[in-house]
PDB file of N, CA and C in Angstrom:
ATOM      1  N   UNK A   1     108.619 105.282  98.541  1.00  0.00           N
ATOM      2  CA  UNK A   1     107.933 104.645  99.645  1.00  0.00           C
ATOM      3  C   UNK A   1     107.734 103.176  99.293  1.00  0.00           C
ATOM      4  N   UNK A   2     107.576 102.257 100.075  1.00  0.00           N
ATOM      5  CA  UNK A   2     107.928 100.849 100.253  1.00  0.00           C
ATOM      6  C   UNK A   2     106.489 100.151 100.918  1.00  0.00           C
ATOM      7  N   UNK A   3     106.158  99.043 100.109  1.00  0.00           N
ATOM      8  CA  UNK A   3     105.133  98.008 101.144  1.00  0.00           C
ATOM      9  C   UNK A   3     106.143  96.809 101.447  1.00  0.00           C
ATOM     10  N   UNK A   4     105.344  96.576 102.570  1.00  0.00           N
ATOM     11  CA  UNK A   4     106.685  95.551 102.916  1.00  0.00           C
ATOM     12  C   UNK A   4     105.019  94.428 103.172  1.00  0.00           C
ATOM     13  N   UNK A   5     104.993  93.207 102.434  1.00  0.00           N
ATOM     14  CA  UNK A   5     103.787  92.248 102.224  1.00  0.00           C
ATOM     15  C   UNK A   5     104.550  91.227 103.050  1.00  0.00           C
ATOM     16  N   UNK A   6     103.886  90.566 103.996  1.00  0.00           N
ATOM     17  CA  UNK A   6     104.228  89.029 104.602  1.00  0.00           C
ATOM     18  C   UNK A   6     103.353  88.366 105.201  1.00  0.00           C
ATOM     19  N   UNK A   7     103.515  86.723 105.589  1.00  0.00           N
ATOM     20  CA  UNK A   7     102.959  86.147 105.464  1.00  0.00           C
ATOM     21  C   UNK A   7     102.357  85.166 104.266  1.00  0.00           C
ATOM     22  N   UNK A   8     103.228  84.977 103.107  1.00  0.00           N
ATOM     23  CA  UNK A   8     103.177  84.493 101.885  1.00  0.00           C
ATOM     24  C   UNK A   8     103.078  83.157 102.182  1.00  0.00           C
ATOM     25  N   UNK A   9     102.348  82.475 101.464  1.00  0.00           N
ATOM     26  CA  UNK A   9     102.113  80.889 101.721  1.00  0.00           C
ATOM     27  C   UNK A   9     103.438  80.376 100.764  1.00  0.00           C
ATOM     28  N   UNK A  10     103.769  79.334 101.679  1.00  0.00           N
ATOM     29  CA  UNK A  10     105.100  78.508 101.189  1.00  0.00           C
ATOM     30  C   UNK A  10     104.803  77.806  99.669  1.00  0.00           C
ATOM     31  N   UNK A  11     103.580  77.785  98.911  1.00  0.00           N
ATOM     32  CA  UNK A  11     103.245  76.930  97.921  1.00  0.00           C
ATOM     33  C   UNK A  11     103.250  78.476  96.791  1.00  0.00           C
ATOM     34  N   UNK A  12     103.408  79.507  97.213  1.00  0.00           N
ATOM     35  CA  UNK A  12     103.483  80.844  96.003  1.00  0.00           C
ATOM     36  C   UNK A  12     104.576  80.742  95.658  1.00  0.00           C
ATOM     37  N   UNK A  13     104.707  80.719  94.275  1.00  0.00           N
ATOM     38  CA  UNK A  13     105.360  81.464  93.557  1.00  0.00           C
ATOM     39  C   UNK A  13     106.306  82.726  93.863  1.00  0.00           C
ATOM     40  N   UNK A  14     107.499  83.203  92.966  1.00  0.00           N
ATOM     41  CA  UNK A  14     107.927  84.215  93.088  1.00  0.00           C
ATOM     42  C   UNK A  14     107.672  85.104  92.001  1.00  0.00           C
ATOM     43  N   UNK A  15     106.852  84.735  90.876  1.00  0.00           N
ATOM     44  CA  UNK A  15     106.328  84.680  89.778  1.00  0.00           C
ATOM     45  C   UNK A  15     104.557  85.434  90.266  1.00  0.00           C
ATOM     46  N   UNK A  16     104.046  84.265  91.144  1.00  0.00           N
ATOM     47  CA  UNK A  16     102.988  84.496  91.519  1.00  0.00           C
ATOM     48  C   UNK A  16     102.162  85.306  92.392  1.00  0.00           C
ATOM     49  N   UNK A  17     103.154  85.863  93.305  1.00  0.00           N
ATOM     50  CA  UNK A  17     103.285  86.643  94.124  1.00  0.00           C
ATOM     51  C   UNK A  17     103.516  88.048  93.452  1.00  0.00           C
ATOM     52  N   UNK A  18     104.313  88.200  92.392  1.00  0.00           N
ATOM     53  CA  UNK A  18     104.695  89.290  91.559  1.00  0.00           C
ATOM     54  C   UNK A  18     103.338  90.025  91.135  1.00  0.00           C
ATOM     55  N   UNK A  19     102.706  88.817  90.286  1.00  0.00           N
ATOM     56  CA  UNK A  19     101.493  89.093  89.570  1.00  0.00           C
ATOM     57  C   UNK A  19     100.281  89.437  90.039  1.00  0.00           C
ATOM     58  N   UNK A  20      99.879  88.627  91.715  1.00  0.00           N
ATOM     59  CA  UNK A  20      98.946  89.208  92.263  1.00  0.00           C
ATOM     60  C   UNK A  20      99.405  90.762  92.814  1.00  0.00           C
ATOM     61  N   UNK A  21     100.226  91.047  93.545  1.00  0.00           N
ATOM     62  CA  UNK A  21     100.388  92.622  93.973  1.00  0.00           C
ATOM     63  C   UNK A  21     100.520  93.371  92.802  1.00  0.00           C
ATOM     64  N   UNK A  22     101.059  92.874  91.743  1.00  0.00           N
ATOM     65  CA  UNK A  22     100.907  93.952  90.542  1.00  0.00           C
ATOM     66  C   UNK A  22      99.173  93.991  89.914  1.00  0.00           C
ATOM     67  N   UNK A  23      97.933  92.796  90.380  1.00  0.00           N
ATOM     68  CA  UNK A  23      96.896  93.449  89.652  1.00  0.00           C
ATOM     69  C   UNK A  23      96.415  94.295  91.064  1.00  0.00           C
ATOM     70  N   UNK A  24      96.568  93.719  92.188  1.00  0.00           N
ATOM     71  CA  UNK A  24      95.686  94.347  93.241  1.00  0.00           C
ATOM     72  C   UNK A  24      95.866  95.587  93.222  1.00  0.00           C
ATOM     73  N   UNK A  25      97.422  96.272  92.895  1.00  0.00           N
ATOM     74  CA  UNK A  25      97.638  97.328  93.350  1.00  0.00           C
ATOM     75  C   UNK A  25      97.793  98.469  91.854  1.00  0.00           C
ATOM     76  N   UNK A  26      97.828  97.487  91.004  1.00  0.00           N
ATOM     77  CA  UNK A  26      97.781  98.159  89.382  1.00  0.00           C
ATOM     78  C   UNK A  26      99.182  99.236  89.505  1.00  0.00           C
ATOM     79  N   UNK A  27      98.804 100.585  88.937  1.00  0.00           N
ATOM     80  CA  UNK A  27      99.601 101.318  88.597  1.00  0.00           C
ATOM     81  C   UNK A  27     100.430 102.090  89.730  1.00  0.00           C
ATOM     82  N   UNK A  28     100.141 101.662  91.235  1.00  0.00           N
ATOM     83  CA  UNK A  28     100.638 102.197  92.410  1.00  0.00           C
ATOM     84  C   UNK A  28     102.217 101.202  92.269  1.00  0.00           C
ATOM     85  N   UNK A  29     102.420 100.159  91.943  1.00  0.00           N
ATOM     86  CA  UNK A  29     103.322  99.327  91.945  1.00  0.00           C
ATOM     87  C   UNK A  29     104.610  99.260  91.183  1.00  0.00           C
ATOM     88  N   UNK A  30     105.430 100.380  91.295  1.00  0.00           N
ATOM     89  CA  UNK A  30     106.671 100.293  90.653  1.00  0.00           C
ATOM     90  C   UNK A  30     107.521  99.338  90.153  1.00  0.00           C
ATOM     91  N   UNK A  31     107.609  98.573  91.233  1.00  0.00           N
ATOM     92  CA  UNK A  31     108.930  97.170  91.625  1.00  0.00           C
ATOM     93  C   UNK A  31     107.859  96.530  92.540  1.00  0.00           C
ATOM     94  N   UNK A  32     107.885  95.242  92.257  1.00  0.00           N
ATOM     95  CA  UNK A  32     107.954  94.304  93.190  1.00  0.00           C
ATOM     96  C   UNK A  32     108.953  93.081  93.296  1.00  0.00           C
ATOM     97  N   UNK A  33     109.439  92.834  94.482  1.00  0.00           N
ATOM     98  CA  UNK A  33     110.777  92.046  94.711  1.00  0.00           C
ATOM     99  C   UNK A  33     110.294  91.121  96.134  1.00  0.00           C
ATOM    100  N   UNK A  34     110.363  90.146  95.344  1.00  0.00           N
ATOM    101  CA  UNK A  34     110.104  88.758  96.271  1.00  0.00           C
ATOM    102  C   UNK A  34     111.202  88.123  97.150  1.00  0.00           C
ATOM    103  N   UNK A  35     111.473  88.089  98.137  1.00  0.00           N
ATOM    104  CA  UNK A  35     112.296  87.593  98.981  1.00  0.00           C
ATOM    105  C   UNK A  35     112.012  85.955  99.584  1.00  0.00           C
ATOM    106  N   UNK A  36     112.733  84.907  99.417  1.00  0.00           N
ATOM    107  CA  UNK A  36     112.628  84.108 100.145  1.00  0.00           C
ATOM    108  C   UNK A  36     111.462  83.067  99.975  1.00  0.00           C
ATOM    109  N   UNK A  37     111.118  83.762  97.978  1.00  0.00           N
ATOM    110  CA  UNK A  37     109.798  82.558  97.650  1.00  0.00           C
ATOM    111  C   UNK A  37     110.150  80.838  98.440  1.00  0.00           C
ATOM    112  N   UNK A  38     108.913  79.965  98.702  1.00  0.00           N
ATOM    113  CA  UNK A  38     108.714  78.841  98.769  1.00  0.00           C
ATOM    114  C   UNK A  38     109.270  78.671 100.417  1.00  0.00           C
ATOM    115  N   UNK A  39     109.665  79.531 101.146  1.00  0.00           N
ATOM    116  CA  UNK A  39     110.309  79.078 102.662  1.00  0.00           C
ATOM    117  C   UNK A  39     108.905  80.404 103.078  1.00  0.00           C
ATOM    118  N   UNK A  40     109.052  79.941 104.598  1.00  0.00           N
ATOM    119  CA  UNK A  40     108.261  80.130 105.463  1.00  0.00           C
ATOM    120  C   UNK A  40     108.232  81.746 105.686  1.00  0.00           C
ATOM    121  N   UNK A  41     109.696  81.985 105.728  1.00  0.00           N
ATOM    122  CA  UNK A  41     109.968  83.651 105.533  1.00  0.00           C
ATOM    123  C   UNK A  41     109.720  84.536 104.591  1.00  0.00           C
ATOM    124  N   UNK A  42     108.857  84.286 103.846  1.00  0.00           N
ATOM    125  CA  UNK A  42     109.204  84.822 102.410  1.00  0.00           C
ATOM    126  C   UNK A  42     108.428  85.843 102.897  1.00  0.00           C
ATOM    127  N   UNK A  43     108.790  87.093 101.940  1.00  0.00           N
ATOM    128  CA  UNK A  43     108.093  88.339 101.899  1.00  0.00           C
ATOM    129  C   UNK A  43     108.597  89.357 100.496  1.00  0.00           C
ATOM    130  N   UNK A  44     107.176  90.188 100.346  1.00  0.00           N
ATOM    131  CA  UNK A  44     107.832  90.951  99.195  1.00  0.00           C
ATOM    132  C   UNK A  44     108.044  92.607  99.324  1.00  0.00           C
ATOM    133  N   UNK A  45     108.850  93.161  98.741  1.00  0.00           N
ATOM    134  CA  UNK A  45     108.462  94.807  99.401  1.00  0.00           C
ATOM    135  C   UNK A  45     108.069  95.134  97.654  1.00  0.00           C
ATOM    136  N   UNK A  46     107.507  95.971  97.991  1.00  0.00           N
ATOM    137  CA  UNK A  46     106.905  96.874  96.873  1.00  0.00           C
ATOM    138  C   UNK A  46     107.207  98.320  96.468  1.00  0.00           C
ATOM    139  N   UNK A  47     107.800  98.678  95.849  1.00  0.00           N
ATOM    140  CA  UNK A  47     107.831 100.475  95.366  1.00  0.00           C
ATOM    141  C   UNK A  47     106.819 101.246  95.090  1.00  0.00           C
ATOM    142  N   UNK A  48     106.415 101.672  95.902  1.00  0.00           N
ATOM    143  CA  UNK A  48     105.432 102.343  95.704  1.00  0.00           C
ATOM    144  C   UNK A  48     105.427 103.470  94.633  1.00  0.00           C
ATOM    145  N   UNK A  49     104.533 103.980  93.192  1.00  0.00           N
ATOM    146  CA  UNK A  49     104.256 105.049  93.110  1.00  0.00           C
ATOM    147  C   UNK A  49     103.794 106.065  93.803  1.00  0.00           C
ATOM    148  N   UNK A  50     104.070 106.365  94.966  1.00  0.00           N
ATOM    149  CA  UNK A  50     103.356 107.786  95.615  1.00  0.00           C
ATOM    150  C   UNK A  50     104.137 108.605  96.250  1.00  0.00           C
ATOM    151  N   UNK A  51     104.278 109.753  96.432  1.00  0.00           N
ATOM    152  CA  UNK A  51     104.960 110.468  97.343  1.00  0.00           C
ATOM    153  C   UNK A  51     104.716 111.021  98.452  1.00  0.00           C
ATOM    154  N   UNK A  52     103.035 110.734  98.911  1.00  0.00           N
ATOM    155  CA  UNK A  52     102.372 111.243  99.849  1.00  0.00           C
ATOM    156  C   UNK A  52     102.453 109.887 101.077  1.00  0.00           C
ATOM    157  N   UNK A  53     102.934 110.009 102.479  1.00  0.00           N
ATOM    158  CA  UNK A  53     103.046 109.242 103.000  1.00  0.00           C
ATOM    159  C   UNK A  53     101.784 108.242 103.337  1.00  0.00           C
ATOM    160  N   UNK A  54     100.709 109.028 103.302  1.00  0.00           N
ATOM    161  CA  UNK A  54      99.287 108.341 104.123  1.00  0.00           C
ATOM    162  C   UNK A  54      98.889 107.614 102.850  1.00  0.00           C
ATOM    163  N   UNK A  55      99.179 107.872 101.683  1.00  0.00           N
ATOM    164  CA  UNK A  55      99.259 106.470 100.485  1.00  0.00           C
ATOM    165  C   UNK A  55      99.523 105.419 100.568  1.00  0.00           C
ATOM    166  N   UNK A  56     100.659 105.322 101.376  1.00  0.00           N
ATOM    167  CA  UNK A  56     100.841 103.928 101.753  1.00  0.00           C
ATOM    168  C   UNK A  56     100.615 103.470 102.544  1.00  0.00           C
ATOM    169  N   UNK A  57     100.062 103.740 103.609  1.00  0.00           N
ATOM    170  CA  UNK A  57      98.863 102.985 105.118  1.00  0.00           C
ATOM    171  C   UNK A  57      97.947 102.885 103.996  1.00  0.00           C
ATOM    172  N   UNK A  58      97.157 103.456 102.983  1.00  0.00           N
ATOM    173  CA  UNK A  58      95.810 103.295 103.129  1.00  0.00           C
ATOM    174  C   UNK A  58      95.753 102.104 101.888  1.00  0.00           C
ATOM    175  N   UNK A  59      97.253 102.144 100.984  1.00  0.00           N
ATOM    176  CA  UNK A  59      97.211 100.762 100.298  1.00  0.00           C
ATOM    177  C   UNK A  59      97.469  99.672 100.960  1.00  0.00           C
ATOM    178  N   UNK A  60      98.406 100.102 102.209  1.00  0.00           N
ATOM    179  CA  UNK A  60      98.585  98.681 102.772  1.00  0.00           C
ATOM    180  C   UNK A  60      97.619  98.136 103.344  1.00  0.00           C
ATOM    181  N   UNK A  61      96.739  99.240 104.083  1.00  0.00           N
ATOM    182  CA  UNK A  61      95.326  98.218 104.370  1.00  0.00           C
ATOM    183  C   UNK A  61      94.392  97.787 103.440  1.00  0.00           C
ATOM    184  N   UNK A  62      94.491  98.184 102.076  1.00  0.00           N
ATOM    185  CA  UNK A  62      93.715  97.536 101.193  1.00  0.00           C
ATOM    186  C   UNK A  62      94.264  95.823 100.618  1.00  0.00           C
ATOM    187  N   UNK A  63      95.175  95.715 101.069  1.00  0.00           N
ATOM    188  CA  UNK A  63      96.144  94.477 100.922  1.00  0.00           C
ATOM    189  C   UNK A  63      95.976  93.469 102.061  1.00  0.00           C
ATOM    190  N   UNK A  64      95.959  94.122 103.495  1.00  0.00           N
ATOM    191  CA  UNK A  64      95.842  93.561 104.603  1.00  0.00           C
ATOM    192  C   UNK A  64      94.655  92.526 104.651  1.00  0.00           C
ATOM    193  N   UNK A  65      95.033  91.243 104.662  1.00  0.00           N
ATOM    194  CA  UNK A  65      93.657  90.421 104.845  1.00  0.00           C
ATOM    195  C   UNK A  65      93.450  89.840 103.497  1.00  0.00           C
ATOM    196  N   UNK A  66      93.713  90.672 102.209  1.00  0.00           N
ATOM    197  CA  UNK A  66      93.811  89.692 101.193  1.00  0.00           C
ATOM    198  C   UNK A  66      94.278  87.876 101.243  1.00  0.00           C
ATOM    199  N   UNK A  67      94.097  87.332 100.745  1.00  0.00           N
ATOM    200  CA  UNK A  67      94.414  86.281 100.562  1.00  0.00           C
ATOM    201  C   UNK A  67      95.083  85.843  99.453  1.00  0.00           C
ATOM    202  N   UNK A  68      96.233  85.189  99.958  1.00  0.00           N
ATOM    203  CA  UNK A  68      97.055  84.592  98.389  1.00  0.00           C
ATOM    204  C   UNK A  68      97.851  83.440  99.018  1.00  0.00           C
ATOM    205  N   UNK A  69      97.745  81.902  98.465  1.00  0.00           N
ATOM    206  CA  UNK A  69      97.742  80.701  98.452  1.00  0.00           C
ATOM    207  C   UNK A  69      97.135  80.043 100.111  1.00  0.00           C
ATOM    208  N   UNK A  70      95.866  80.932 100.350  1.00  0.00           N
ATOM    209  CA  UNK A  70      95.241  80.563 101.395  1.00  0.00           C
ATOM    210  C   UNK A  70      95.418  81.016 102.603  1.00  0.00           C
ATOM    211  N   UNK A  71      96.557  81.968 102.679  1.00  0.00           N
ATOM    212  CA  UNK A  71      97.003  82.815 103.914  1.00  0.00           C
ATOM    213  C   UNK A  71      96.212  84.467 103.261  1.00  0.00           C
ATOM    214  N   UNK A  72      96.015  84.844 104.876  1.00  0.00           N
ATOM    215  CA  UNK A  72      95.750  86.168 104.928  1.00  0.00           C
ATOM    216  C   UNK A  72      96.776  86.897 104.653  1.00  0.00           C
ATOM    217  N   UNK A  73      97.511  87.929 103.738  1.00  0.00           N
ATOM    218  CA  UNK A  73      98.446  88.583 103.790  1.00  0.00           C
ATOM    219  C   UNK A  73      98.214  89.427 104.677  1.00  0.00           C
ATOM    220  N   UNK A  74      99.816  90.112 105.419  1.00  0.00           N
ATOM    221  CA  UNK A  74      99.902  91.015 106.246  1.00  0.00           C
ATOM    222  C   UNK A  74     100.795  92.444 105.411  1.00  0.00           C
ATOM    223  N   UNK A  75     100.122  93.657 105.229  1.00  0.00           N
ATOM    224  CA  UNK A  75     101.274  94.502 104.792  1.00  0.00           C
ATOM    225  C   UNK A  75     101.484  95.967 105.562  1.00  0.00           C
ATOM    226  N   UNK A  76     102.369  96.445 105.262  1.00  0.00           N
ATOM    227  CA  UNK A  76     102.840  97.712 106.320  1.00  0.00           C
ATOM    228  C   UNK A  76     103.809  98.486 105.214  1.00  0.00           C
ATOM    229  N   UNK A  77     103.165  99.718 105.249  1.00  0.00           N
ATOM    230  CA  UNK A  77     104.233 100.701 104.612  1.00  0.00           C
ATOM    231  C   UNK A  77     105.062 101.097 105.393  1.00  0.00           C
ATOM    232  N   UNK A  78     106.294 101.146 104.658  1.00  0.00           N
ATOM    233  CA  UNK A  78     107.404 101.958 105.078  1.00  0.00           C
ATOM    234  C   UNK A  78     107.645 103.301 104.582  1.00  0.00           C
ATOM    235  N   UNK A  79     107.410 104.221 105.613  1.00  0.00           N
ATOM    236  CA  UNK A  79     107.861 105.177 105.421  1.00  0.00           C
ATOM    237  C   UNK A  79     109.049 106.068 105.217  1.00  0.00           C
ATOM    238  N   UNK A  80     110.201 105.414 105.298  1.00  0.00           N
ATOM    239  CA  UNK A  80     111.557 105.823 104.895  1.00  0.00           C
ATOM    240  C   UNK A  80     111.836 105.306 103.323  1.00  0.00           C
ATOM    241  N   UNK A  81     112.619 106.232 102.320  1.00  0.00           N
ATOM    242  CA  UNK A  81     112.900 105.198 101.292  1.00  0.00           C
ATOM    243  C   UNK A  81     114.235 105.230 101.111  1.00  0.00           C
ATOM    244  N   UNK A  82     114.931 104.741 100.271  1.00  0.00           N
ATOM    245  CA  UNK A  82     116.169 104.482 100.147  1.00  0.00           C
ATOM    246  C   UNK A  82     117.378 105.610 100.604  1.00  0.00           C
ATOM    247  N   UNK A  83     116.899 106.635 100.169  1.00  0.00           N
ATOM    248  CA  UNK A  83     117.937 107.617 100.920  1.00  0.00           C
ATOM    249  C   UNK A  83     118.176 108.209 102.212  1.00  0.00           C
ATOM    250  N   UNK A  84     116.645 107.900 103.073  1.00  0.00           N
ATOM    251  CA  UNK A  84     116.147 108.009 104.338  1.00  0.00           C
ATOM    252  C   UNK A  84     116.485 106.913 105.245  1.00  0.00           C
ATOM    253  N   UNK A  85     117.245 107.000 106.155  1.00  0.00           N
ATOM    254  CA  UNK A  85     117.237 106.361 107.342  1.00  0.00           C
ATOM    255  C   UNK A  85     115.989 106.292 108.509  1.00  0.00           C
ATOM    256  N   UNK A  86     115.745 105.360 109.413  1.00  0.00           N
ATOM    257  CA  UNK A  86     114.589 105.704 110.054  1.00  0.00           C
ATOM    258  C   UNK A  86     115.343 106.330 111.453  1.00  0.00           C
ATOM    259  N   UNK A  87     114.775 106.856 112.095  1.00  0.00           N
ATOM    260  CA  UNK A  87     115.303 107.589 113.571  1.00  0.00           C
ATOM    261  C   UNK A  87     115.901 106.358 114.025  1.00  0.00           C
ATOM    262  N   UNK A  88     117.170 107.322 114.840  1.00  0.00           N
ATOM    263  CA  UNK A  88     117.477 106.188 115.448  1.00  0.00           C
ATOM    264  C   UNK A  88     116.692 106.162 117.064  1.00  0.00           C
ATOM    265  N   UNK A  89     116.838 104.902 117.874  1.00  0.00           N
ATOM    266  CA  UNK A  89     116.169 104.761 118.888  1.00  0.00           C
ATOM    267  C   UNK A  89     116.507 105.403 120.221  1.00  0.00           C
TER     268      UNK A  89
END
């Protein structure tokens, strides 16, 4: 299972960004992989340790609203993981 974090302030790090979701979220945090440090798009997804789906809504709202380089972060679990496709539409 996957957090998908955005809204990263253009002045973070890809370094820095690493380090805050790895203390906020401690030992829930498998991988974290930064996309697109220092541009406007940037975002990171996260690997979640859990296998229970409602784990990851209830970390992502513990993330939601955090702050890191002065922006509110926004995050959302994904519930599909790598071998899972999501429905199609």
């Amino acid at each position: 299972m996957n957090l998908i974090v955005r809204n990263i302030a253009e002045s973070c790090s890809e370094q820095e960004v690493q380090e805050f979701l790895k203390r906020e979220l401690g030992h829930y945090a498998k991988n974290v992989e930064v996309v697109d440090a220092g541009k406007p798009s940037a975002y990171a997804t996260v690997e979640l340790d859990a296998d229970v789906p409602y784990v990851g809504e209830v970390i992502a709202r513990q993330i939601q609203g955090k702050h890191l380089g002065g922006l509110p972060l926004e995050a959302s679990a994904d519930l599909f993981s790598d071998d899972e496709s999501p429905p199609a539409h």
